[in-house]
Structure formats: structure tokens, C-alpha cells
N, C-alpha and C. Protein backbone atom coordinates (compact mmCIF):
# COMPACT_ATOMS: atom_id res chain seq x y z
N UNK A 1 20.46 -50.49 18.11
CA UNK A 1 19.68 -51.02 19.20
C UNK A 1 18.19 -50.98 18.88
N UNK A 2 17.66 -49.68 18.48
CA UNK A 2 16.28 -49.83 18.32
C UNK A 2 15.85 -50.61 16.51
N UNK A 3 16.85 -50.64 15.81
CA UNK A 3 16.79 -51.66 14.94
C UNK A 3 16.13 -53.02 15.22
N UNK A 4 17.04 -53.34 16.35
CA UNK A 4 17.31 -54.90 16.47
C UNK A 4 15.59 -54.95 17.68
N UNK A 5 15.20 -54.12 18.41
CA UNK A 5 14.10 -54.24 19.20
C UNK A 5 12.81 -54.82 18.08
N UNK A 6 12.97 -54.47 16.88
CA UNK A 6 12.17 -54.89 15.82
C UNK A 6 12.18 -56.52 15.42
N UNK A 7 13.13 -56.64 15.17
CA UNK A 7 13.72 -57.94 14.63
C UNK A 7 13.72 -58.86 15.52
N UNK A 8 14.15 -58.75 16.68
CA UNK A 8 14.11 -59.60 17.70
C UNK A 8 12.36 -60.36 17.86
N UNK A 9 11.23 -59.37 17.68
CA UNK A 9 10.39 -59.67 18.04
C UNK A 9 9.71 -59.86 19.31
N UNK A 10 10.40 -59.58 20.65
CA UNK A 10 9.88 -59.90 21.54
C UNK A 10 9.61 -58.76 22.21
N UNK A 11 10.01 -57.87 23.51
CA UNK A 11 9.38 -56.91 24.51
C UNK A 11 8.87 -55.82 23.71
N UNK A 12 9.34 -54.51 24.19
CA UNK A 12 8.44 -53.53 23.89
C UNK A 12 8.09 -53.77 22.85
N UNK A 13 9.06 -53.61 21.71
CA UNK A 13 8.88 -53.32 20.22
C UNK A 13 9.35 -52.08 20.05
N UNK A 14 9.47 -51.83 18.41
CA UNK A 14 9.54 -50.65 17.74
C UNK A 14 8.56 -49.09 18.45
N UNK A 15 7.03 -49.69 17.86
CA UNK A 15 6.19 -48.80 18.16
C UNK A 15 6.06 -48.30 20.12
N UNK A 16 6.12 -48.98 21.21
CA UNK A 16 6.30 -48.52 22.24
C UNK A 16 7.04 -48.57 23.24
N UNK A 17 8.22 -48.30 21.94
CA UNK A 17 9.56 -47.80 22.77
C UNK A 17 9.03 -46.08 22.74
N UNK A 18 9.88 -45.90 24.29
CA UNK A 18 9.99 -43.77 24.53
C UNK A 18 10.79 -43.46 23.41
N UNK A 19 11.41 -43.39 22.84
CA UNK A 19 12.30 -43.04 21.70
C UNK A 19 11.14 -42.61 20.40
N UNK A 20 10.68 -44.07 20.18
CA UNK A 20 9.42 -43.93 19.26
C UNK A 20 8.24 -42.73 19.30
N UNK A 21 7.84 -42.93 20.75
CA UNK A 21 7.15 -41.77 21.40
C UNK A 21 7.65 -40.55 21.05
N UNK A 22 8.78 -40.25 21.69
CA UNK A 22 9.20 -38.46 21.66
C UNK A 22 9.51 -38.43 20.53
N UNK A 23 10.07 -39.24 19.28
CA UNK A 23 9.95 -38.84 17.59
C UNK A 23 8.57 -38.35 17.03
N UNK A 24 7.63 -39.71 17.51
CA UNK A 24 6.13 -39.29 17.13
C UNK A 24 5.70 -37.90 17.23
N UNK A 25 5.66 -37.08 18.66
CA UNK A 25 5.46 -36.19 19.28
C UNK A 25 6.21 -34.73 18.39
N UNK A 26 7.59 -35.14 18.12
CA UNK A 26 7.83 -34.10 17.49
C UNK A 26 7.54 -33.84 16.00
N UNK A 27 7.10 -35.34 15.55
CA UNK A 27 6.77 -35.08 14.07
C UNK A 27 5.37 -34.63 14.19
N UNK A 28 4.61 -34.57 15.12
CA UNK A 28 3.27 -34.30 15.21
C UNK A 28 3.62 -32.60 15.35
N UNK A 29 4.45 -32.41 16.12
CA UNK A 29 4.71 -30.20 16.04
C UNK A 29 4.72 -29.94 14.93
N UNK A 30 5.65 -30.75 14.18
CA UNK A 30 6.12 -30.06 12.91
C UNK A 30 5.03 -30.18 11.91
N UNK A 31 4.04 -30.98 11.86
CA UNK A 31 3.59 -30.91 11.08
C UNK A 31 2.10 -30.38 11.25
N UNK A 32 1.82 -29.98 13.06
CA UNK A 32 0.98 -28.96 12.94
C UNK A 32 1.48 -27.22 12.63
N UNK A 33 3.07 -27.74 13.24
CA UNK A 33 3.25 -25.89 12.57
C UNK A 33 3.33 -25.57 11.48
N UNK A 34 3.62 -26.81 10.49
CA UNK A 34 3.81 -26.43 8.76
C UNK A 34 2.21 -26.70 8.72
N UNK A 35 1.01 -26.67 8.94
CA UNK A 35 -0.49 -26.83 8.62
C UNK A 35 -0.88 -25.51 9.15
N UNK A 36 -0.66 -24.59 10.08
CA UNK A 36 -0.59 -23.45 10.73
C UNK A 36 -0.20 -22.38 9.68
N UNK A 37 1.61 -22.50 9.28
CA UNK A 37 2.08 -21.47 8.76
C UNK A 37 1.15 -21.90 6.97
N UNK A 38 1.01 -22.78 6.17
CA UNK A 38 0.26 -22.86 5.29
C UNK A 38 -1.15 -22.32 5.20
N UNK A 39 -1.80 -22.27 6.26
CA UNK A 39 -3.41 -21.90 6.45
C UNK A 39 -3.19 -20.63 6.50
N UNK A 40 -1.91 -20.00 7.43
CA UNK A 40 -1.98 -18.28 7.74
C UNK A 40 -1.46 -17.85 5.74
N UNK A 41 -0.43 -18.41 5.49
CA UNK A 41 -0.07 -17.84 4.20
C UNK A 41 -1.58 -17.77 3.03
N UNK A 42 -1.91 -18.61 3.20
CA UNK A 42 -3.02 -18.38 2.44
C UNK A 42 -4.63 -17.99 2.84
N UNK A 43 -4.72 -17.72 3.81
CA UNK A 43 -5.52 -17.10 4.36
C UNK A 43 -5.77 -15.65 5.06
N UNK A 44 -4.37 -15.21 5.25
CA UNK A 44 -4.02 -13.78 4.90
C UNK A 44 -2.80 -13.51 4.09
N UNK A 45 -3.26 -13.47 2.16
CA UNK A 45 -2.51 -13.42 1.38
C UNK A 45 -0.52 -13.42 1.82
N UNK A 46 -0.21 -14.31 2.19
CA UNK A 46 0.93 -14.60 2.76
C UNK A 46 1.49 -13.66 3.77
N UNK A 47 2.73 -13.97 4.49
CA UNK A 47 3.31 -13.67 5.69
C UNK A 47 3.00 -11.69 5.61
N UNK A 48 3.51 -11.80 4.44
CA UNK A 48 3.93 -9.87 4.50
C UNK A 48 2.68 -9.26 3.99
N UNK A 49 1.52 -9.85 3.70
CA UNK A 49 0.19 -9.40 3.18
C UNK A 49 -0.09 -9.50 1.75
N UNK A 50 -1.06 -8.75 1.29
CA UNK A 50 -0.87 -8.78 -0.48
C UNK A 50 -0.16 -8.14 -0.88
N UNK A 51 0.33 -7.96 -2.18
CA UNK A 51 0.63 -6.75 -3.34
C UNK A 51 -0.08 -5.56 -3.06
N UNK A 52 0.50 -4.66 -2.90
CA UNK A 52 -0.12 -3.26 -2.83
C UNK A 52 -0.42 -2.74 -4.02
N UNK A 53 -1.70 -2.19 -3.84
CA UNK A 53 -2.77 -2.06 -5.34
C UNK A 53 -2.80 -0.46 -5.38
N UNK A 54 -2.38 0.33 -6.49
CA UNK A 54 -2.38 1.47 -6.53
C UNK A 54 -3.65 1.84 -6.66
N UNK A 55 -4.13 3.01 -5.68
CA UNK A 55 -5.44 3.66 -6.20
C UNK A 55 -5.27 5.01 -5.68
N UNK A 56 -6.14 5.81 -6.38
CA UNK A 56 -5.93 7.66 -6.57
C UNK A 56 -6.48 7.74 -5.30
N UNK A 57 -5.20 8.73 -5.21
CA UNK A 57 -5.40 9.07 -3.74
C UNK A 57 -6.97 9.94 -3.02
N UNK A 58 -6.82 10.29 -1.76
CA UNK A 58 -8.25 11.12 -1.48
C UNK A 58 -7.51 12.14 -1.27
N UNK A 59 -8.37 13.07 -2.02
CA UNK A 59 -7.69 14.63 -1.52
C UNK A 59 -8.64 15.86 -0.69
N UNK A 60 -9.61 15.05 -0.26
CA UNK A 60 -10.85 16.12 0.47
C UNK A 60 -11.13 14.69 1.19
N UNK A 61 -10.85 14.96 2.63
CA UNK A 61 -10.96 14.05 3.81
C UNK A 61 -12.19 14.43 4.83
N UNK A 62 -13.82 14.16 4.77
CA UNK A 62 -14.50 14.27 6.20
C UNK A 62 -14.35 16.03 6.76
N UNK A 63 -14.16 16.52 5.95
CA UNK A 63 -14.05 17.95 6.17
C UNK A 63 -13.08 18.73 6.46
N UNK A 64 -11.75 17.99 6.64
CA UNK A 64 -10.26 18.38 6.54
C UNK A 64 -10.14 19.54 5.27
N UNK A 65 -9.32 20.70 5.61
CA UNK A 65 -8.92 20.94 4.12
C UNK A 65 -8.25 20.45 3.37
N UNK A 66 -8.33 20.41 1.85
CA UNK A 66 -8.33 20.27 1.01
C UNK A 66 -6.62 21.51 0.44
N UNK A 67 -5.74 20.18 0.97
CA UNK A 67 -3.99 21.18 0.52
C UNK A 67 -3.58 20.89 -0.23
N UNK A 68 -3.59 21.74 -1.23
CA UNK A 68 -2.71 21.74 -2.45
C UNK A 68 -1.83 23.81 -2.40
N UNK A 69 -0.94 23.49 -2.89
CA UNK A 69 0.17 24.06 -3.42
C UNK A 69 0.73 24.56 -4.22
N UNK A 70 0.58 25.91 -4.91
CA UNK A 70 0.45 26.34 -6.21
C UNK A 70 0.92 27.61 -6.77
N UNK A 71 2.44 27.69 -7.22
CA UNK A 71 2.81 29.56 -7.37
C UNK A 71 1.60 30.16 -8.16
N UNK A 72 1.54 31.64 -7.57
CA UNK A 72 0.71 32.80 -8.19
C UNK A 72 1.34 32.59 -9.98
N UNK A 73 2.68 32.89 -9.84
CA UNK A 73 3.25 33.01 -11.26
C UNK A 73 4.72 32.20 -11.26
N UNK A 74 4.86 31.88 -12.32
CA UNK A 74 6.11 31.42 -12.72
C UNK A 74 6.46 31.92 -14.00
N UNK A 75 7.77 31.64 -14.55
CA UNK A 75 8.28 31.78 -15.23
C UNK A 75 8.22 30.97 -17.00
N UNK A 76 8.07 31.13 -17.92
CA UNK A 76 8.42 30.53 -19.42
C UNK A 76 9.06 29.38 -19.28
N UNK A 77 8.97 27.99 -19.23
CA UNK A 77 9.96 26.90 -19.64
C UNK A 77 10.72 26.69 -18.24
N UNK A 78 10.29 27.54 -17.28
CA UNK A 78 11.25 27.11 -15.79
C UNK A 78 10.69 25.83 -15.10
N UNK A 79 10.93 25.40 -14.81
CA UNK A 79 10.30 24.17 -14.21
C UNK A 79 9.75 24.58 -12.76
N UNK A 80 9.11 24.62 -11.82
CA UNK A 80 8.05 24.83 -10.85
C UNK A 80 7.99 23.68 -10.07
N UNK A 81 7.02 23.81 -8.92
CA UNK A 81 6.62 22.04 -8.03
C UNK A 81 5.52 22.93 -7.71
N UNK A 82 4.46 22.05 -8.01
CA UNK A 82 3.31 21.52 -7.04
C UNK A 82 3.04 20.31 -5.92
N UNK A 83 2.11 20.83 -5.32
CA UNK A 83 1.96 19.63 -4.18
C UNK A 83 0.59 19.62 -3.90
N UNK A 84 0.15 18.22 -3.55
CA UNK A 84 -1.29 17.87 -3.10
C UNK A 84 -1.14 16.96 -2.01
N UNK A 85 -2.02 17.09 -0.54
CA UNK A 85 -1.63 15.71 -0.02
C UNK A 85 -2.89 15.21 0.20
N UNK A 86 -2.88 14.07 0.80
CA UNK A 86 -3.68 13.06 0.41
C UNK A 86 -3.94 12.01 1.80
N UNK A 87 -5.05 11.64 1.99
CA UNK A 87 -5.44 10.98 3.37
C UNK A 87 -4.96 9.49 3.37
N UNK A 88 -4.86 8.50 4.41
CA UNK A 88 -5.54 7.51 4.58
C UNK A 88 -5.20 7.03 5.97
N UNK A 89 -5.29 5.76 5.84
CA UNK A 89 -5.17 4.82 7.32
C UNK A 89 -3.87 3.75 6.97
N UNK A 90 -3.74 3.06 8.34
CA UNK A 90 -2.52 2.15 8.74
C UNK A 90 -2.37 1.31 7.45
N UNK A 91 -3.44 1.03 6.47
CA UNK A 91 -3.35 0.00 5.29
C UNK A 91 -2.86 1.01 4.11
N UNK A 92 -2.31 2.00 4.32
CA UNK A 92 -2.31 2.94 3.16
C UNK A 92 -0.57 3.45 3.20
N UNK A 93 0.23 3.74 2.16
CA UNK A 93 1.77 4.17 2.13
C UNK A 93 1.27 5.21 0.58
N UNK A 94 2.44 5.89 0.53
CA UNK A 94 2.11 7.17 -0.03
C UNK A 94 3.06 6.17 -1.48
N UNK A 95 1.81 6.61 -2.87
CA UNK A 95 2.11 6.02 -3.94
C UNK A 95 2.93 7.26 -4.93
N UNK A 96 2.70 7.03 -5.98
CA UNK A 96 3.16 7.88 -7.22
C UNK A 96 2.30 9.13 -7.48
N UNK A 97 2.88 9.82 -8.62
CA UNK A 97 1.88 10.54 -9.13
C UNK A 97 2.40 11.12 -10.45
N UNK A 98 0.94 11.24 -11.30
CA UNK A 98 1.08 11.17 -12.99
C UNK A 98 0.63 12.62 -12.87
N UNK A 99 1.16 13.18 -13.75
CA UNK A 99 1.23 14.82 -14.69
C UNK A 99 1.03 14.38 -15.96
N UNK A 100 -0.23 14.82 -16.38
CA UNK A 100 -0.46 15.38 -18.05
C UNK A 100 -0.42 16.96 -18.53
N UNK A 101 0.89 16.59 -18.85
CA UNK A 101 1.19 18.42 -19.62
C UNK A 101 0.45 18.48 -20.80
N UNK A 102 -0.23 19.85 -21.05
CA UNK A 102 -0.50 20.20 -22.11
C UNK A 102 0.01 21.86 -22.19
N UNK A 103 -0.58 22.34 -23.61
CA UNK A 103 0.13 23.24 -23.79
C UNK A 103 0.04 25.16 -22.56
N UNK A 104 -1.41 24.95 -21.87
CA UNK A 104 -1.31 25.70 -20.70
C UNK A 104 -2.34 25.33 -19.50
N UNK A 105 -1.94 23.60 -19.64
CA UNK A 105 -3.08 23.33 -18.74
C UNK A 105 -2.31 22.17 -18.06
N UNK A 106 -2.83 21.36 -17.21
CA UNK A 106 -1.84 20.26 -16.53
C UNK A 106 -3.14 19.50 -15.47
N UNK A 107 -2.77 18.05 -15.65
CA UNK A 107 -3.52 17.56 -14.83
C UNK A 107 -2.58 16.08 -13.77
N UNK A 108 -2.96 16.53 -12.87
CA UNK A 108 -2.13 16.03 -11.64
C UNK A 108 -2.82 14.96 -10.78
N UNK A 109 -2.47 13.72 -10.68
CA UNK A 109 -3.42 12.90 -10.12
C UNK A 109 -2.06 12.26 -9.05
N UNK A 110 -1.94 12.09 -7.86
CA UNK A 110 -1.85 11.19 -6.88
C UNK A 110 -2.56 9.68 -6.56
N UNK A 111 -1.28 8.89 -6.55
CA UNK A 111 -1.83 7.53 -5.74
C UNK A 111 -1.24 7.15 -4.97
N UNK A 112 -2.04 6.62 -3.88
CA UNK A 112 -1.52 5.96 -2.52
C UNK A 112 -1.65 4.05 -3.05
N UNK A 113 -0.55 3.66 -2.43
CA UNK A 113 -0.91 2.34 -2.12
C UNK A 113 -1.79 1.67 -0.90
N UNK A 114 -3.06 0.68 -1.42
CA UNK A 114 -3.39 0.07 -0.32
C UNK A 114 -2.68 -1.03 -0.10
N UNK A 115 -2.52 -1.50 1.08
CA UNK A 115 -2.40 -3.00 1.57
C UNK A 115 -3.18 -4.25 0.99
N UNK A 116 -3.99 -3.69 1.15
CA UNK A 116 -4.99 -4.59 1.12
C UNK A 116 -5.42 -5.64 2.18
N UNK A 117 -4.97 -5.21 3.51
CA UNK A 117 -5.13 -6.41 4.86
C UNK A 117 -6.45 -6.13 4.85
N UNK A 118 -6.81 -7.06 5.75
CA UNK A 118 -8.44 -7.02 6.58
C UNK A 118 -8.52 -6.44 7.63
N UNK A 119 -7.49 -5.95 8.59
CA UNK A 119 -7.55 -5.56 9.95
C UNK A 119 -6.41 -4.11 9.40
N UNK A 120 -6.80 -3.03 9.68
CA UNK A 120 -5.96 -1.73 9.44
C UNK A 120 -5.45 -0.88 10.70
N UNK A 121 -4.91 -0.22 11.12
CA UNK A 121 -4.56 0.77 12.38
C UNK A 121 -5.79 1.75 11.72
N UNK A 122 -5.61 2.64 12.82
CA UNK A 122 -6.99 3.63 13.17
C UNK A 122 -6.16 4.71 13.12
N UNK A 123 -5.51 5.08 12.14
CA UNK A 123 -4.79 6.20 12.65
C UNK A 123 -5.31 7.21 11.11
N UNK A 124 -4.64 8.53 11.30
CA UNK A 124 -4.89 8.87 10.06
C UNK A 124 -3.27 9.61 9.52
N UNK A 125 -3.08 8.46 8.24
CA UNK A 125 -1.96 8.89 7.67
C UNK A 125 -1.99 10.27 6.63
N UNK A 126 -1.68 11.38 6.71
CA UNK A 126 -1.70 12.08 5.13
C UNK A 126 0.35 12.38 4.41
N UNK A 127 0.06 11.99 2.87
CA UNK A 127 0.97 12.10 2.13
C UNK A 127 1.23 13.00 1.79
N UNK A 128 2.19 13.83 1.06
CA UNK A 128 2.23 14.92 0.37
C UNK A 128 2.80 14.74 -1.22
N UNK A 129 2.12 15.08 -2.21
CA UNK A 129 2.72 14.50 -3.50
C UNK A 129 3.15 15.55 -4.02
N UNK A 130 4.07 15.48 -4.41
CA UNK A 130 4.89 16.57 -5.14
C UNK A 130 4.96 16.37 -6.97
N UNK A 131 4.90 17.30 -7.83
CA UNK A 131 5.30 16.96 -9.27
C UNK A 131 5.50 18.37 -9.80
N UNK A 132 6.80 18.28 -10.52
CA UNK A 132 7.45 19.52 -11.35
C UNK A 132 6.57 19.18 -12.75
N UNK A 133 6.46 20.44 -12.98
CA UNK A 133 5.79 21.41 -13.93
C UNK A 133 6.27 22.17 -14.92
N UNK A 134 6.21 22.51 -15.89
CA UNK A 134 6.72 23.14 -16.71
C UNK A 134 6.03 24.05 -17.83
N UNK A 135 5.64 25.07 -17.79
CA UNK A 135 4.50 25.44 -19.08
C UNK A 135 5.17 25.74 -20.24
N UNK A 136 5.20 25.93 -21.43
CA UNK A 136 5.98 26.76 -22.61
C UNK A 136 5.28 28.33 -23.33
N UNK A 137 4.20 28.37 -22.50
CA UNK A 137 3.35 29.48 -23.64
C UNK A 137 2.83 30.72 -22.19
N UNK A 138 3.30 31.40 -22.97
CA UNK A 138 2.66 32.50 -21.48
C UNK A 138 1.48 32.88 -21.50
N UNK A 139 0.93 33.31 -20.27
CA UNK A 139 -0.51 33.73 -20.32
C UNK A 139 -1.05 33.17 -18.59
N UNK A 140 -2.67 32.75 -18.80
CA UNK A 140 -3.02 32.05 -17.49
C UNK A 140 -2.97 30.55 -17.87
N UNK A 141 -3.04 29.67 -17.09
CA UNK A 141 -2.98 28.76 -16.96
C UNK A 141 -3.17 27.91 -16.09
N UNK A 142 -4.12 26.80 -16.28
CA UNK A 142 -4.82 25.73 -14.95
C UNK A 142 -4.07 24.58 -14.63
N UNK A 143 -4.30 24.36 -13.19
CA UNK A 143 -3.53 22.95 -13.19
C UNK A 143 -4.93 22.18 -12.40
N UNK A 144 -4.97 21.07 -12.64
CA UNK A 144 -6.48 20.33 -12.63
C UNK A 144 -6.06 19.01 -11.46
N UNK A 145 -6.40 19.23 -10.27
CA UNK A 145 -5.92 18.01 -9.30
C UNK A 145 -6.88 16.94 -9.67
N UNK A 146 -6.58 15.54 -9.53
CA UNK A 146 -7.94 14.53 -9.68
C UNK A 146 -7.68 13.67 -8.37
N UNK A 147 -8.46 13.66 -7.40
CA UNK A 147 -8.76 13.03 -6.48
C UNK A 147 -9.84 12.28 -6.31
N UNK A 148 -9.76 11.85 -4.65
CA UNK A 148 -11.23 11.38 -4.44
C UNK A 148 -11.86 12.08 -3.18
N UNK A 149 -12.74 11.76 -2.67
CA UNK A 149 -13.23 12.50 -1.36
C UNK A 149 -14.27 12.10 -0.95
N UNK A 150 -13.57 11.64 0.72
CA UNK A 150 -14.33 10.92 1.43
C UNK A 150 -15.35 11.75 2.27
N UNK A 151 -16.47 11.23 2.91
CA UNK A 151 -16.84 10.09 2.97
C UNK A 151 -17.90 9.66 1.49
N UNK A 152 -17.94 10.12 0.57
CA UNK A 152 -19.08 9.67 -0.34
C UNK A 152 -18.17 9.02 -1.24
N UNK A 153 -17.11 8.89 -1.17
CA UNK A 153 -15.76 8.29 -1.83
C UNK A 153 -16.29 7.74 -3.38
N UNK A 154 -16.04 9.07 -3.95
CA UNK A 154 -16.36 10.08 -5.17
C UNK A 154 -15.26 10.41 -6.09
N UNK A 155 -15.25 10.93 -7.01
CA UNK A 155 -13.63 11.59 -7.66
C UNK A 155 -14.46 13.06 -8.15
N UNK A 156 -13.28 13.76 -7.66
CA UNK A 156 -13.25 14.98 -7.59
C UNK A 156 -12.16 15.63 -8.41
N UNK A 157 -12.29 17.25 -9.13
CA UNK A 157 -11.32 17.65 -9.56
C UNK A 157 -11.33 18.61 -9.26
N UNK A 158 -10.16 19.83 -8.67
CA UNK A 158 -10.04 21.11 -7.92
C UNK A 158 -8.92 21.56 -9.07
N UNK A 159 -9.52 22.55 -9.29
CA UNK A 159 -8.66 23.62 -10.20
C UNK A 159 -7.77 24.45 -9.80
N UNK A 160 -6.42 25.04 -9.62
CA UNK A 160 -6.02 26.24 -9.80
C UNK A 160 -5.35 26.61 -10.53
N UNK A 161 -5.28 28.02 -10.94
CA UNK A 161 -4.90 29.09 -11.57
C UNK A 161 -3.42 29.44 -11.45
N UNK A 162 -2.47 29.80 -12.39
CA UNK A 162 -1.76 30.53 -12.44
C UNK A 162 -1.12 31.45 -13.57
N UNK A 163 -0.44 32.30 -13.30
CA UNK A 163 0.47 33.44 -14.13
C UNK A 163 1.60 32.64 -15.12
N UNK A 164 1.53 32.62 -16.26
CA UNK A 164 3.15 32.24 -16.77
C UNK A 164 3.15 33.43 -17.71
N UNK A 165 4.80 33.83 -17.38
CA UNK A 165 4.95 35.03 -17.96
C UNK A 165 6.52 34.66 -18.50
């Protein structure tokens, strides 16, 4: 029918037939909502945000203490846990963390992931990072946290001490 309204040539026509209309109308939604969802994807690095970018965590927050976790003594070759935790906000999820063993020393760094959004919650998240330990040589021995610390958002390193016997 609306074929032949063409061909015929005579009344409404193609173009102002209602049929024509309410097609128009809906191809006009669709193609402001696909101009919408394209502008948001790329204008806040797509639907779910960016890639979360690892960076070392903060471990001295605005005057919060500063928790870390650390036996007096342990044992020869036993394996141990330390812990450090670590601040942030609604753009922040609790990342990894790297241990450099050496022969009676150890250095322990935490990372949080950011988001990377533009708009964050106001809240304040803290992580707790955990990493087993191990010394081989008895005596004293340091374990070396590497953080950062806000507000002069700085890197910092806090030492402690322990017994391996």
C-alpha cells in the first residue's frame, strides 16, 4: 500500500503519509541515543570508566596513623606475614604488593588501583596489604615499607626491626 502511494503519484505521497512520520520520529531516537551513548563512551573513557592504573599506595594519611604490622621475632627460613594499610577514596580498590627479599633486609611496597574517573565518592577507603616473608640468616633484621603520604603526596619509607633467630 504505501509502495503504491508513491507510484501512483497523486494524494498524500510517500513523504506525508503518518506511517512516514512515526518511522521518521523513531529513526530520529535512535539515532540521537546512538550520538548520546557514543559522546558518553568517549567522553568518560567508556561505560565502566578507564583501566585502572596501579600506583603505590599512601601509607601516612592527614595525620591518621601510620599501620603496619610486624613480629618482634621469628624464626630461620619460617615464613612470617606482614601488613601495611593504605588510604584512599571512592576512585581507589586495593591493588598488589611487591617484596624485595634480600639476605636480612626486605622491602615492601603496596599498590592501590585508581579509577581514574573525574567525579569520586568522598568517603575514605583504607586497604590492608599483606606479604609473607621469609629471612635465611639470623640476627636483626629490617623490613623497609615504601609509601606515599598525604597531604604533601611525597614517598616515604618507614622502617622496622626484627629478631630472626
Amino acid at each position: 500500500m504505501l509502495g503504491r502511494l508513491l507510484s501512483e503519484g497523486g494524494g498524500v505521497g510517500w513523504v506525508g503519509h503518518p506511517l512516514w512520520e512515526k518511522k521518521r520520529t523513531i529513526m530520529s531516537i535512535r539515532f540521537l541515543s546512538l550520538f548520546v551513548g557514543v559522546f558518553l563512551f568517549v567522553a568518560c573513557d567508556g561505560i565502566l570508566g578507564p583501566e585502572d592504573k596501579s600506583r603505590v599506595g599512601t601509607i601516612s594519611f592527614f595525620g591518621d596513623p601510620v599501620v603496619i604490622e610486624v613480629p618482634d621475632t621469628v624464626q630461620t627460613g619460617v615464613s612470617f606475614e606482614v601488613s601495611v594499610r593504605t588510604y584512599g577514596n571512592g576512585c581507589y580498590s586495593m591493588g598488589g604488593t611487591t617484596v624485595q627479599l634480600h639476605s636480612r633486609s626486605a622491602d615492601v611496597t603496596p599498590f592501590d588501583l585508581y579509577s581514574g574517573a573525574g567525579i569520586c565518592d568522598d568517603i575514605l577507603k583504607t586497604f590492608t596489604h599483606k606479604a609473607a616473608l621469609s629471612f635465611d640468616e639470623p640476627g636483626m633484621a629490617q623490613i623497609r615499607f615504601h609509601g606515599k603520604q598525604m597531604p604533601e603526596d611525597s614517598l616515604i619509607t618507614l622502617v622496622r626491626e626484627l629478631v630472626v633467630r
